[in-house]
Structures are given as structure tokens and as C-alpha cells.
N, C-alpha and C. Protein backbone atom coordinates (compact mmCIF):
# COMPACT_ATOMS: atom_id res chain seq x y z
N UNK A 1 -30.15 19.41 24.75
CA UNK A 1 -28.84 19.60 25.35
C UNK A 1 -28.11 18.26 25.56
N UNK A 2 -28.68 17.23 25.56
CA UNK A 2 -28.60 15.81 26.55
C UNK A 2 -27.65 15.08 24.52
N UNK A 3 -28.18 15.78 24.16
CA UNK A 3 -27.33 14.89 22.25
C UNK A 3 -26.17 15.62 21.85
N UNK A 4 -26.06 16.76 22.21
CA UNK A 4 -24.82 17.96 21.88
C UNK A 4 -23.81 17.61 22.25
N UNK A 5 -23.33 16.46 23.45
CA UNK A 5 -22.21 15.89 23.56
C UNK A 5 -21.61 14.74 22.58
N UNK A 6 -22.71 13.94 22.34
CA UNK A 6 -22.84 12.76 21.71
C UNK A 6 -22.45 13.46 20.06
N UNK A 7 -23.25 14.20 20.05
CA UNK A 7 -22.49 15.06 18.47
C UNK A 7 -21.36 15.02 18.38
N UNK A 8 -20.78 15.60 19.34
CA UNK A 8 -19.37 16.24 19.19
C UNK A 8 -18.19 15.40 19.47
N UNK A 9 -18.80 13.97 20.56
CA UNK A 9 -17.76 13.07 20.41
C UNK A 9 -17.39 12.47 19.12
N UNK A 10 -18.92 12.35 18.09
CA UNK A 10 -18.60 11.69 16.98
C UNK A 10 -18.05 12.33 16.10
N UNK A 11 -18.09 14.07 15.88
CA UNK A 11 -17.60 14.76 15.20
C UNK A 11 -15.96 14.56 15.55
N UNK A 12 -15.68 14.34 16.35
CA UNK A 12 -13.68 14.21 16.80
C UNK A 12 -13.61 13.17 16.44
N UNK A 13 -14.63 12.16 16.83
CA UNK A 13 -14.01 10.74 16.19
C UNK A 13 -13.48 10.80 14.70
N UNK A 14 -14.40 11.46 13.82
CA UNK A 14 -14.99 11.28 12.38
C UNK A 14 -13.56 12.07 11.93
N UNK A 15 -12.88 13.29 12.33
CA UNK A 15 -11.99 13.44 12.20
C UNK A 15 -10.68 13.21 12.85
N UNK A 16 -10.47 12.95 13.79
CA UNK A 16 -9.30 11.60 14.68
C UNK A 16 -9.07 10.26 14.00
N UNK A 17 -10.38 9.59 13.54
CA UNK A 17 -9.86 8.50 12.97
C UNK A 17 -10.33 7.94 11.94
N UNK A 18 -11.58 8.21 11.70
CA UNK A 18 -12.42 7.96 10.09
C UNK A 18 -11.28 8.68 8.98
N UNK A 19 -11.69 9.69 9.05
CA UNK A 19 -11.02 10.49 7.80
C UNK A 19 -9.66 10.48 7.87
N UNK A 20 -8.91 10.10 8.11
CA UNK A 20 -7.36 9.61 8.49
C UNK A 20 -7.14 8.40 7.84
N UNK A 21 -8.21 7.30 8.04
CA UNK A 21 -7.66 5.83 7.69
C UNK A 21 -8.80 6.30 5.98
N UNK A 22 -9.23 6.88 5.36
CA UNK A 22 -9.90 6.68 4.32
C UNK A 22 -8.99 7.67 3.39
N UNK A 23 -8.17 8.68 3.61
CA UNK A 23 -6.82 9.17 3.21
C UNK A 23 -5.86 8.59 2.69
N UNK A 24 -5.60 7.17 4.05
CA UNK A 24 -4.48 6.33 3.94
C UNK A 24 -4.96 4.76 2.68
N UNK A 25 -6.25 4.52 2.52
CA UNK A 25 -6.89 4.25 2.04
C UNK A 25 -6.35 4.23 0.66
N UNK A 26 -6.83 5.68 0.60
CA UNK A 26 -6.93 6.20 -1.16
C UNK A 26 -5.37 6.36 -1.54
N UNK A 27 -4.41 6.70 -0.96
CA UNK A 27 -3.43 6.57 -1.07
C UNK A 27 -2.52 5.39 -1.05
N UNK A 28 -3.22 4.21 -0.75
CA UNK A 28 -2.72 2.88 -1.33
C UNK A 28 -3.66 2.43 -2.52
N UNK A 29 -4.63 2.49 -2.80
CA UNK A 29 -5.11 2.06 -3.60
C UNK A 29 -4.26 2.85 -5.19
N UNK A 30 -4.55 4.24 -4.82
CA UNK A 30 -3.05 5.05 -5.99
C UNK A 30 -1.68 4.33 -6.17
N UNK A 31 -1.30 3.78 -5.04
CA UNK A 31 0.06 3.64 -5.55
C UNK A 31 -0.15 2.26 -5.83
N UNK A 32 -0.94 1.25 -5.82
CA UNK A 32 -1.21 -0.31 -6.51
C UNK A 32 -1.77 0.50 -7.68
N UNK A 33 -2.36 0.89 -8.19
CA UNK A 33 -2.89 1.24 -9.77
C UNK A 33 -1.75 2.03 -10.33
N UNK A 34 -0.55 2.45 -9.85
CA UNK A 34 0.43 3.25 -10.44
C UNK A 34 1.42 2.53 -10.79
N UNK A 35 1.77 1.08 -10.15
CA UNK A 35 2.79 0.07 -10.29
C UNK A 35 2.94 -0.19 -11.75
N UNK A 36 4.60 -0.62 -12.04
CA UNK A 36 4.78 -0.65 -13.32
C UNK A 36 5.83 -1.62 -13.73
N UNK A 37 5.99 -1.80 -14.44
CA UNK A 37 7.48 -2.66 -14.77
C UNK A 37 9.02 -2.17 -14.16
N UNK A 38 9.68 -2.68 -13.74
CA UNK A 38 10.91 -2.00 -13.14
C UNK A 38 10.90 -1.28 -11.51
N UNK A 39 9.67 -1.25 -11.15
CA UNK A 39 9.68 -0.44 -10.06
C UNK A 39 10.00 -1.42 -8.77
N UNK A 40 10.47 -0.92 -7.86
CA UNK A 40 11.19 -1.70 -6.78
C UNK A 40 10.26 -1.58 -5.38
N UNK A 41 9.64 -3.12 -5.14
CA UNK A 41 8.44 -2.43 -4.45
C UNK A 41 8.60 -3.51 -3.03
N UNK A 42 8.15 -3.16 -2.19
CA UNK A 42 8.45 -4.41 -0.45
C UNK A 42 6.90 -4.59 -0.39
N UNK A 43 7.14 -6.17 -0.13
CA UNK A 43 5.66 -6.80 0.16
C UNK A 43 5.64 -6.65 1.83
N UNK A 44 4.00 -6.87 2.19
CA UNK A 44 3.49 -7.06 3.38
C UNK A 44 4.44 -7.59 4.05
N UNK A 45 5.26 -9.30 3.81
CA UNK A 45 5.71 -10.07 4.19
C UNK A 45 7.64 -9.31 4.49
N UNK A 46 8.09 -8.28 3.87
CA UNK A 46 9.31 -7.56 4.42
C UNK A 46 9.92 -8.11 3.04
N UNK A 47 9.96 -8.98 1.34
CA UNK A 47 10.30 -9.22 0.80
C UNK A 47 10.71 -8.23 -0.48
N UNK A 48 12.18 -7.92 -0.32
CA UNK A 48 12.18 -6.26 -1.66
C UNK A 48 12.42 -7.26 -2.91
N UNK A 49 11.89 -6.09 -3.88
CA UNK A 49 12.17 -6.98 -5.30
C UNK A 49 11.44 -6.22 -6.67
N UNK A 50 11.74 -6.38 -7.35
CA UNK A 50 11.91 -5.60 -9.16
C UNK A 50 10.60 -5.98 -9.31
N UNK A 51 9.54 -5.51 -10.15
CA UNK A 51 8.49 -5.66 -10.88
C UNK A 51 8.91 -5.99 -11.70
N UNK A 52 8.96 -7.53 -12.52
CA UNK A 52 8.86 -8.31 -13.49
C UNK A 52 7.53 -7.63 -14.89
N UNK A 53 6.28 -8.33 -14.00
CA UNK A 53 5.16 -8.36 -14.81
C UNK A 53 4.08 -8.09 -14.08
N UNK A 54 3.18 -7.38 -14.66
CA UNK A 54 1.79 -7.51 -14.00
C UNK A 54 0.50 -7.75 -14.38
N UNK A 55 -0.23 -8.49 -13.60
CA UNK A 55 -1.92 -8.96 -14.67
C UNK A 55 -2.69 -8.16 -13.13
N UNK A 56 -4.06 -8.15 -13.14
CA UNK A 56 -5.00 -7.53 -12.47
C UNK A 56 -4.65 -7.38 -11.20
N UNK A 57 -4.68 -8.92 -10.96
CA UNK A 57 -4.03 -8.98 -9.17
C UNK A 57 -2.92 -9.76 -8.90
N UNK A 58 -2.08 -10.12 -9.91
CA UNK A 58 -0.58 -10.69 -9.51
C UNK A 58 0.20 -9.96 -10.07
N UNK A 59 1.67 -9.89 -9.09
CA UNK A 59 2.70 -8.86 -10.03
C UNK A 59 3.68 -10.26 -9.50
N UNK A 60 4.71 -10.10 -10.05
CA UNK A 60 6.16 -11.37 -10.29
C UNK A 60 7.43 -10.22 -10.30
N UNK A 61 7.64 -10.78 -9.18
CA UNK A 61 8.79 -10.00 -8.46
C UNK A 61 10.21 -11.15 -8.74
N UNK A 62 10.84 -9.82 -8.98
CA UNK A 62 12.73 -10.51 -9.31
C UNK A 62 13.47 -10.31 -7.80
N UNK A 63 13.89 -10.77 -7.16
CA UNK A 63 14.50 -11.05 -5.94
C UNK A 63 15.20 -11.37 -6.07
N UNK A 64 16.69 -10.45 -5.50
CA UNK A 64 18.21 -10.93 -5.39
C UNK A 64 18.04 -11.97 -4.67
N UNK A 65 19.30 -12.76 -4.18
CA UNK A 65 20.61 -12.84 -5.15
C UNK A 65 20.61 -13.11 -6.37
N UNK A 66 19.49 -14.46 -5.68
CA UNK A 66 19.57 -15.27 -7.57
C UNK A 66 18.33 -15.33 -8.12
N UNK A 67 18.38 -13.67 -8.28
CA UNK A 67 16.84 -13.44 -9.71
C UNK A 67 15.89 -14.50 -9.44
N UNK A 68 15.26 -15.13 -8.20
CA UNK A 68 14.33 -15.75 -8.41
C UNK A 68 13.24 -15.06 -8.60
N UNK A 69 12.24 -15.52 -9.43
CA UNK A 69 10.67 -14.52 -9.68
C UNK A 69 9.81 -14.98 -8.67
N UNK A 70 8.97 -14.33 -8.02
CA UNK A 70 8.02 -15.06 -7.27
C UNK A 70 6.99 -13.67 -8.08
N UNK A 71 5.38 -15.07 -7.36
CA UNK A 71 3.96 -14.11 -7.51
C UNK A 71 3.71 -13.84 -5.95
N UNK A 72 3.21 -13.21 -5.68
CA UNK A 72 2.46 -12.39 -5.02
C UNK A 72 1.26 -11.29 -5.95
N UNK A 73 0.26 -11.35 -4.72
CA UNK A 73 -0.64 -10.47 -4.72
C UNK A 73 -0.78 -8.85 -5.03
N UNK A 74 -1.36 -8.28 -5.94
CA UNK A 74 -0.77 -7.61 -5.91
C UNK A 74 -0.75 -6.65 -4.21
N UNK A 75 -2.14 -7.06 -3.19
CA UNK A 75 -2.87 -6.40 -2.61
C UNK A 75 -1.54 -6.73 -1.25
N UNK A 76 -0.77 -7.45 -1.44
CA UNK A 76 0.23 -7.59 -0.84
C UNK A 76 1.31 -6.77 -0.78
N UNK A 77 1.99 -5.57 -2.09
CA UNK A 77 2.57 -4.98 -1.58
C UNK A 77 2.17 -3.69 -1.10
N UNK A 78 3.18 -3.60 -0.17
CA UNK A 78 3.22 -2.49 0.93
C UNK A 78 3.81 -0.97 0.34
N UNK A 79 4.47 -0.97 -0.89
CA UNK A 79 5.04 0.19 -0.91
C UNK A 79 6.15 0.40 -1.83
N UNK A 80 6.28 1.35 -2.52
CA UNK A 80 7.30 1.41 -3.38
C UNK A 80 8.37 2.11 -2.83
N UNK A 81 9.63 0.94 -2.87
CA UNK A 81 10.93 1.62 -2.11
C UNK A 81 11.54 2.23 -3.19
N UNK A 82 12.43 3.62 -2.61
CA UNK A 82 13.04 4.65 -3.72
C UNK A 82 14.22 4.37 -3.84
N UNK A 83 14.70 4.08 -5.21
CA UNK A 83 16.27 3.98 -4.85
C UNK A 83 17.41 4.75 -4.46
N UNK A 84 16.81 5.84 -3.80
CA UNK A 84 17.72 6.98 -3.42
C UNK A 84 17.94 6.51 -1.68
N UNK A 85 16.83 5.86 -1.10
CA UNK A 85 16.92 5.23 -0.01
C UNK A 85 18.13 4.17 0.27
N UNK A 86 18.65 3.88 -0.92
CA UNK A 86 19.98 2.95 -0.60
C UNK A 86 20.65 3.65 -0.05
């Protein structure tokens, strides 16, 4: 009787917060393996900008005003912004 609590806290944990962050997980790792040329993506750092090029783990981002390219990581960006969001 004295472990049946201890179960069940870990069972809420395991779904409260394990299986939540391993969701959010797999769903970034999808959208870094889905990145492509042209796509408009915001780094960690709050920086928006065009997919230039990409090799394994660097992509080269075009950044208004003046088209500068930068590298970054790819493990750096955060997300692909939609252009319907303008």
C-alpha cells in the first residue's frame, strides 16, 4: 500500500511533463530536417531571415534591409515564420 502513491505520483508526472516535452521534442527535430531553400525561418536569438543554403548543421540566412547572409546553427532556429503572419 505504502508504493501505490509513489506510483501514481510518477504516473502524473510521466504524463504532466515527460511526455509533453518529448512531443515538443520530436516536433522540432521535424521541422529542422524539413528546412529548405526559401523558407523564412526566426533564430533563437529573435533574428527573421530567408534560407539561403544549407549543409548538415549550418543554414545562411538573407536578412533585410541589406541582404546581409549570416551562418547560424542550424540547432539555432526556433521556427518557421508563415508569410500569411505578415
Amino acid at each position: 500500500m505504502g508504493i501505490l502513491p509513489l506510483v501514481l505520483m510518477f504516473g502524473i508526472m510521466y504524463f504532466l511533463l515527460i511526455l509533453p516535452m518529448q512531443r515538443q521534442r520530436k516536433r522540432t527535430q521535424e521541422m529542422l530536417g524539413s528546412l529548405k531553400n526559401g523558407d523564412i525561418v526566426q533564430t533563437s536569438g529573435g533574428l527573421v531571415g530567408s534560407i539561403v543554403s544549407l549543409t548538415d548543421d549550418v543554414v545562411v540566412l538573407r536578412v533585410k534591409p541589406d541582404n546581409v547572409k549570416l551562418q547560424v546553427l542550424r540547432s539555432a532556429v526556433s521556427g518557421v515564420v508563415n508569410p500569411e503572419e505578415k
